[in-house]
N, C-alpha and C. Protein backbone atom coordinates (compact mmCIF):
# COMPACT_ATOMS: atom_id res chain seq x y z
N UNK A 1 0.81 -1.22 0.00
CA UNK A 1 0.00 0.00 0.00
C UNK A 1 0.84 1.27 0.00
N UNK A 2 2.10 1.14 0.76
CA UNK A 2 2.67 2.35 0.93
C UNK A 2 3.71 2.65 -0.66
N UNK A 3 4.09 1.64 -1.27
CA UNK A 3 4.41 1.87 -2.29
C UNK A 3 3.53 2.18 -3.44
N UNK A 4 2.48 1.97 -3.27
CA UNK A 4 1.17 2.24 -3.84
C UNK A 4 1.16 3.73 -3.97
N UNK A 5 0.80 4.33 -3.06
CA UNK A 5 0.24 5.49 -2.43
C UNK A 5 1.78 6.48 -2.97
N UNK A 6 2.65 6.35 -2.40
CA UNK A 6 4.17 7.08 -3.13
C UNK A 6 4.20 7.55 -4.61
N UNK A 7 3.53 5.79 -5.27
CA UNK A 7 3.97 6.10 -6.81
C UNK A 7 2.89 6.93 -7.65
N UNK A 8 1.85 6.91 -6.96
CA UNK A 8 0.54 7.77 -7.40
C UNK A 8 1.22 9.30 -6.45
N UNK A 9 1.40 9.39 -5.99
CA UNK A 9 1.96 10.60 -5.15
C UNK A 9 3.24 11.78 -6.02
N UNK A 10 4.19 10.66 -7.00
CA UNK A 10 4.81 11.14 -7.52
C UNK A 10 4.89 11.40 -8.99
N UNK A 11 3.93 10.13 -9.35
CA UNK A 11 3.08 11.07 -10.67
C UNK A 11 2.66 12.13 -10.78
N UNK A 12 1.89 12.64 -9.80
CA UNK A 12 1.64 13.87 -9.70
C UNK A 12 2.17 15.10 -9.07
N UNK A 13 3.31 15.03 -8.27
CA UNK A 13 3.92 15.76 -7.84
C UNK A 13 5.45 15.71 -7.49
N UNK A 14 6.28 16.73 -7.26
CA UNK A 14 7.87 16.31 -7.45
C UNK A 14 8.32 16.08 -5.78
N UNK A 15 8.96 14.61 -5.75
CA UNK A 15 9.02 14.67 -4.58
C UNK A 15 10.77 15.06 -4.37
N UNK A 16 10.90 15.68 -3.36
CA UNK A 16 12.31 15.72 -2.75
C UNK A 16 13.35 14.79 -2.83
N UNK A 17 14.37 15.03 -3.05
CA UNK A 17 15.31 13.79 -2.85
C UNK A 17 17.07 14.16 -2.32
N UNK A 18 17.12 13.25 -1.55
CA UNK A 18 18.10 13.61 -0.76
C UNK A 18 19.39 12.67 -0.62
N UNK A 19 20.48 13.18 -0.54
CA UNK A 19 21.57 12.49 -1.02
C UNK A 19 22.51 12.51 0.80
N UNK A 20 22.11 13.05 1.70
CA UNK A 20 22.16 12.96 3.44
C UNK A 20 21.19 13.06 4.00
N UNK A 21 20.40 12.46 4.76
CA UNK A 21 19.14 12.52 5.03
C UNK A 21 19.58 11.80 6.68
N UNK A 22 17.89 12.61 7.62
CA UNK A 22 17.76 12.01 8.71
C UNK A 22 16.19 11.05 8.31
N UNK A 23 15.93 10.04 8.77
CA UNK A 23 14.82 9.68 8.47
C UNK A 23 14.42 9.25 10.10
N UNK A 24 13.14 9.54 10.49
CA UNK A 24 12.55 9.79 11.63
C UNK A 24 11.68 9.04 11.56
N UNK A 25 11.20 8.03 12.46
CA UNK A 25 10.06 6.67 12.81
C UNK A 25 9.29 7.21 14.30
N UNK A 26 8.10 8.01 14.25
CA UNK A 26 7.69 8.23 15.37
C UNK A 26 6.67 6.91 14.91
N UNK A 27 6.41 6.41 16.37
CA UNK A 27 5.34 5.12 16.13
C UNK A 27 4.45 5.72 17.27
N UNK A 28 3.13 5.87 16.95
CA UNK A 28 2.31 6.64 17.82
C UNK A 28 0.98 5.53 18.11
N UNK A 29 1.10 5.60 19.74
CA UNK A 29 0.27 5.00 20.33
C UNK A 29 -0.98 5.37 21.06
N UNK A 30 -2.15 4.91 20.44
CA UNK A 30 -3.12 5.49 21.23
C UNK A 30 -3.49 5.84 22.71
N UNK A 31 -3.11 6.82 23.23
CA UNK A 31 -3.36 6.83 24.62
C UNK A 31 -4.10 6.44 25.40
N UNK A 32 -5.45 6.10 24.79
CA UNK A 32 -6.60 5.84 25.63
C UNK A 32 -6.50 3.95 26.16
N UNK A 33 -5.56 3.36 24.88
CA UNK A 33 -5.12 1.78 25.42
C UNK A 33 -3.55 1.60 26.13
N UNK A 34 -4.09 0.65 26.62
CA UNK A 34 -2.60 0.56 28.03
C UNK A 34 -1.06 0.29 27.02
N UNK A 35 -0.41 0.92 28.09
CA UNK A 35 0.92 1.23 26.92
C UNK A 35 1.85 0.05 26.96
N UNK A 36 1.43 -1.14 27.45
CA UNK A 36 2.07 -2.57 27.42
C UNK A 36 2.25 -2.75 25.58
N UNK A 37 1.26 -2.26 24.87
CA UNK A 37 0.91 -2.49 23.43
C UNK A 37 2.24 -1.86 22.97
N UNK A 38 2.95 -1.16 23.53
CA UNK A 38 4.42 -0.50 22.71
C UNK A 38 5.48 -1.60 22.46
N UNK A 39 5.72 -2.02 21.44
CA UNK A 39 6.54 -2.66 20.75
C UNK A 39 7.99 -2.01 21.24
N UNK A 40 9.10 -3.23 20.91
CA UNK A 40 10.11 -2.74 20.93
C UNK A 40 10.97 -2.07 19.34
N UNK A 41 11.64 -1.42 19.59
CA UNK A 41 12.43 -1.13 17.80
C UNK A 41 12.73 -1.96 17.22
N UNK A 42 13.29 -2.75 17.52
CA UNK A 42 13.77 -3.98 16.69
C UNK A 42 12.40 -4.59 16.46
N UNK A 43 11.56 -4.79 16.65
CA UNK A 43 10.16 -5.22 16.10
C UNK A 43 9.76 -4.83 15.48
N UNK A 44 10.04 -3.46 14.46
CA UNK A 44 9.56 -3.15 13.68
C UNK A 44 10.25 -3.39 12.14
N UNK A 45 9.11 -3.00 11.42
CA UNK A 45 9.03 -3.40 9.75
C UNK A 45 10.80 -1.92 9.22
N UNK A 46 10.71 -1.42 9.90
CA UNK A 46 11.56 -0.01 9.28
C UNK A 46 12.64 -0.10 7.79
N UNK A 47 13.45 -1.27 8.20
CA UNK A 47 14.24 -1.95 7.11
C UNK A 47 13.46 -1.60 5.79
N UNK A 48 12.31 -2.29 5.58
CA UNK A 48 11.42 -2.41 4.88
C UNK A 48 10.89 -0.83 4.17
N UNK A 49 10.53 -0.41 5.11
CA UNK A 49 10.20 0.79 4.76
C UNK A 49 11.39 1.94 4.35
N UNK A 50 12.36 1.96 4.82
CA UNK A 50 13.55 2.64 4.35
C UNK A 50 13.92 2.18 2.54
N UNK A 51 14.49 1.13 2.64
CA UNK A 51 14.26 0.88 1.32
C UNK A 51 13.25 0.86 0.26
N UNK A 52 12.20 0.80 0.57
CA UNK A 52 11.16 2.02 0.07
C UNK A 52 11.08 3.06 -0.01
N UNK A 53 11.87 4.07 0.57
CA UNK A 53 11.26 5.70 0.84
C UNK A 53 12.75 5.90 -0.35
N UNK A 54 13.83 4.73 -0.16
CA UNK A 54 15.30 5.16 -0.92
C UNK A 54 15.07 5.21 -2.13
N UNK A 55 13.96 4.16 -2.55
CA UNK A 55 13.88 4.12 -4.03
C UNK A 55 12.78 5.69 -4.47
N UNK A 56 12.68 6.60 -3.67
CA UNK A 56 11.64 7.71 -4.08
C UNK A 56 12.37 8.78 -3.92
N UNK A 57 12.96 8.77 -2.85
CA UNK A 57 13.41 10.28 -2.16
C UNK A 57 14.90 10.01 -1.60
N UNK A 58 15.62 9.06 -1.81
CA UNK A 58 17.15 9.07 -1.48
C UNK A 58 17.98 8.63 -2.23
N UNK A 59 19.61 9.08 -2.24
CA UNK A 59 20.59 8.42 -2.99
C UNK A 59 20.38 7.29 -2.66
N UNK A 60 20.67 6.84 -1.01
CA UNK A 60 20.43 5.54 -0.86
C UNK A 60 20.62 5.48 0.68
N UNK A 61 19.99 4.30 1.22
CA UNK A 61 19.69 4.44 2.52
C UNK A 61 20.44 3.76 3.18
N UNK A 62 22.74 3.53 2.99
CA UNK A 62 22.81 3.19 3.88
C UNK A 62 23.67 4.31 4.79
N UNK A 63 24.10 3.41 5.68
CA UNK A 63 24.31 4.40 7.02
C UNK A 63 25.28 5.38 6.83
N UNK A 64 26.03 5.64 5.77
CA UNK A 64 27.27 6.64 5.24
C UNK A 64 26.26 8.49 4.75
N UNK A 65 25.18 7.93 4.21
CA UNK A 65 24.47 8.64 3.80
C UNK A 65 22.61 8.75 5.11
N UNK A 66 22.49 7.96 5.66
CA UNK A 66 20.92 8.08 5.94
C UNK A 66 21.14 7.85 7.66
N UNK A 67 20.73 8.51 8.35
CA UNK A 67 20.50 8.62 9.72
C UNK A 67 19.41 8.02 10.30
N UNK A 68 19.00 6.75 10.98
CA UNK A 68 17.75 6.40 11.49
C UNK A 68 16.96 7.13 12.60
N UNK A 69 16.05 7.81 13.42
CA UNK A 69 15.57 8.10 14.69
C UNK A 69 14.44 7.48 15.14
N UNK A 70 14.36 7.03 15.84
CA UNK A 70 12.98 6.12 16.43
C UNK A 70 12.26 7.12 17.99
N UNK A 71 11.01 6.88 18.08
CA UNK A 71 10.28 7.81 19.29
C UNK A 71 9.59 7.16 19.10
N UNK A 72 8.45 6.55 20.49
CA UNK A 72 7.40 6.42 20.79
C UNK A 72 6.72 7.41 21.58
N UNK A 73 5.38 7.40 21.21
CA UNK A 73 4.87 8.80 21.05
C UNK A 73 3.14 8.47 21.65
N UNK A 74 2.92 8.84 22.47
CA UNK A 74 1.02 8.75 22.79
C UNK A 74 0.33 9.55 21.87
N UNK A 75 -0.99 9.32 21.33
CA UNK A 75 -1.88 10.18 21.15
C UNK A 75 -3.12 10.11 20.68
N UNK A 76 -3.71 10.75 19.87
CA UNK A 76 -5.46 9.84 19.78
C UNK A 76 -5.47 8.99 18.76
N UNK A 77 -4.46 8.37 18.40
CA UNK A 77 -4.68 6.82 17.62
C UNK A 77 -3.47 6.38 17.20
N UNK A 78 -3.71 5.08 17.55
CA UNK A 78 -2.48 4.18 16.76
C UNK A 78 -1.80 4.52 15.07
N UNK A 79 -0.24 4.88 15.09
CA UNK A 79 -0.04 5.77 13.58
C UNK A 79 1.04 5.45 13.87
N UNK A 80 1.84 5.49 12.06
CA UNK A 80 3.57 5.35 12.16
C UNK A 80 3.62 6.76 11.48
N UNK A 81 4.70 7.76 11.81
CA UNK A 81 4.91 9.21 11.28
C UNK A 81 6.04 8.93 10.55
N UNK A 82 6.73 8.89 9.38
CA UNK A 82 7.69 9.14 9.16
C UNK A 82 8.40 10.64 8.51
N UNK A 83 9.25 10.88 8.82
CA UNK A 83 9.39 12.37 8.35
C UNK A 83 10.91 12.16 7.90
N UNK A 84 11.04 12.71 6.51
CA UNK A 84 12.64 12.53 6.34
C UNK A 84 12.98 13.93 6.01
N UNK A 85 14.36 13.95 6.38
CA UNK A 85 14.73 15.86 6.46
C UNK A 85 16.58 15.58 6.01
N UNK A 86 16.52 16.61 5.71
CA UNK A 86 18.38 17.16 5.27
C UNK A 86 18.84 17.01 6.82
N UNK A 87 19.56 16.77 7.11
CA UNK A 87 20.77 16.28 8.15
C UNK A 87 20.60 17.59 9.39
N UNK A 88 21.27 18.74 8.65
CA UNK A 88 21.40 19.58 9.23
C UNK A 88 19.84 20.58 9.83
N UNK A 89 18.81 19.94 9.63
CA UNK A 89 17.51 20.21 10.06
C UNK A 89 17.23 19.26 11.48
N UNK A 90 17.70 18.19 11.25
CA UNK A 90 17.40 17.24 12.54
C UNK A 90 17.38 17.90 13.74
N UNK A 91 18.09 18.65 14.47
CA UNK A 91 18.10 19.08 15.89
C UNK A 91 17.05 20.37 15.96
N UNK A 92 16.85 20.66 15.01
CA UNK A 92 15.65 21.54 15.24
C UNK A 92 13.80 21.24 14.87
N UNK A 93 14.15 19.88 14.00
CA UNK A 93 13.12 19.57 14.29
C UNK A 93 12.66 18.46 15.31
N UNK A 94 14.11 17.75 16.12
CA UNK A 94 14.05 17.41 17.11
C UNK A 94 13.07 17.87 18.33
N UNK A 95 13.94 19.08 18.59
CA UNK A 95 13.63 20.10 19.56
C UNK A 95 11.88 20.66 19.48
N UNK A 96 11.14 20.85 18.31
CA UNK A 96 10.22 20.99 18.21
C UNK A 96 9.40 20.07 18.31
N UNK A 97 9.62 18.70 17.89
CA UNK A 97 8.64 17.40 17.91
C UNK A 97 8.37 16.98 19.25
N UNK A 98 9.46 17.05 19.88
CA UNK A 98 9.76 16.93 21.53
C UNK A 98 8.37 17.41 22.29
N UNK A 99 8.80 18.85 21.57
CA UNK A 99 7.84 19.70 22.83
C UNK A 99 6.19 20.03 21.92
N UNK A 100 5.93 19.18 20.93
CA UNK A 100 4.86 19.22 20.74
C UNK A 100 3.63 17.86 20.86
N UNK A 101 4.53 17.04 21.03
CA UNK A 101 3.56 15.49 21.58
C UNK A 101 4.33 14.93 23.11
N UNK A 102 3.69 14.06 23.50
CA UNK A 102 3.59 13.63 24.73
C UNK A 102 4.71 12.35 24.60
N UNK A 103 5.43 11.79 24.83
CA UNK A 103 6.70 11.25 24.78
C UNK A 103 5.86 10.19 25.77
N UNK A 104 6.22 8.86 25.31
CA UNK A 104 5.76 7.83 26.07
C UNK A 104 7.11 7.83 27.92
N UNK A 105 8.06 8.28 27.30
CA UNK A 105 8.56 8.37 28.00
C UNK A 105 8.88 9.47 29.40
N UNK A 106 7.55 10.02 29.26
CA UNK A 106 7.09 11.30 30.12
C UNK A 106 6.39 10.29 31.39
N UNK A 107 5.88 9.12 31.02
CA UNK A 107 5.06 8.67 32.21
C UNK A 107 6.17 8.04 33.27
């Protein structure tokens, strides 16, 4: 689906592409269910999905060039965020993501 959704995405529009990249995995958990449901990182699909996002929007996704970040994140529904940015953007959109959702790790 997600390669689905990309290639109809870029037919019609020019997507970014980046040759240093941070790529960001917020995995967002619904708050209202008990937070036992939080997976660990290594449980996730990401591999998968990186090499997907490389074939759209990167030179290539390994670690010389592509930065991984992982966060678990509460909020009103179960969601994966990914956000990929130029290198030198990371600490500021760090700093902002921080202080705009609830960090599982606040409880």
């Amino acid at each position: 689906p997600l390669y689905f959704a990309l290639e109809q995405y870029a037919k019609e529009n020019t997507l970014p592409h980046y040759r240093e990249c941070v790529v960001c995995f917020a995995q967002v958990y619904d708050q209202a269910l008990p937070t036992r449901r939080v997976r660990d990182y290594d449980n996730l699909e990401e591999k998968q999905i990186l090499d997907l996002l490389s074939s759209f929007v990167m030179a290539d996704d390994t670690g010389l060039l592509c930065d991984a970040y992982n966060t678990a994140e509460l909020g009103e529904q179960d969601c994966t965020m990914i956000f990929v940015m130029e290198k030198h953007r990371f600490p500021g959109w760090l700093a902002e993501h921080k202080s705009s959702l609830k960090s599982i790790s606040d409880f």
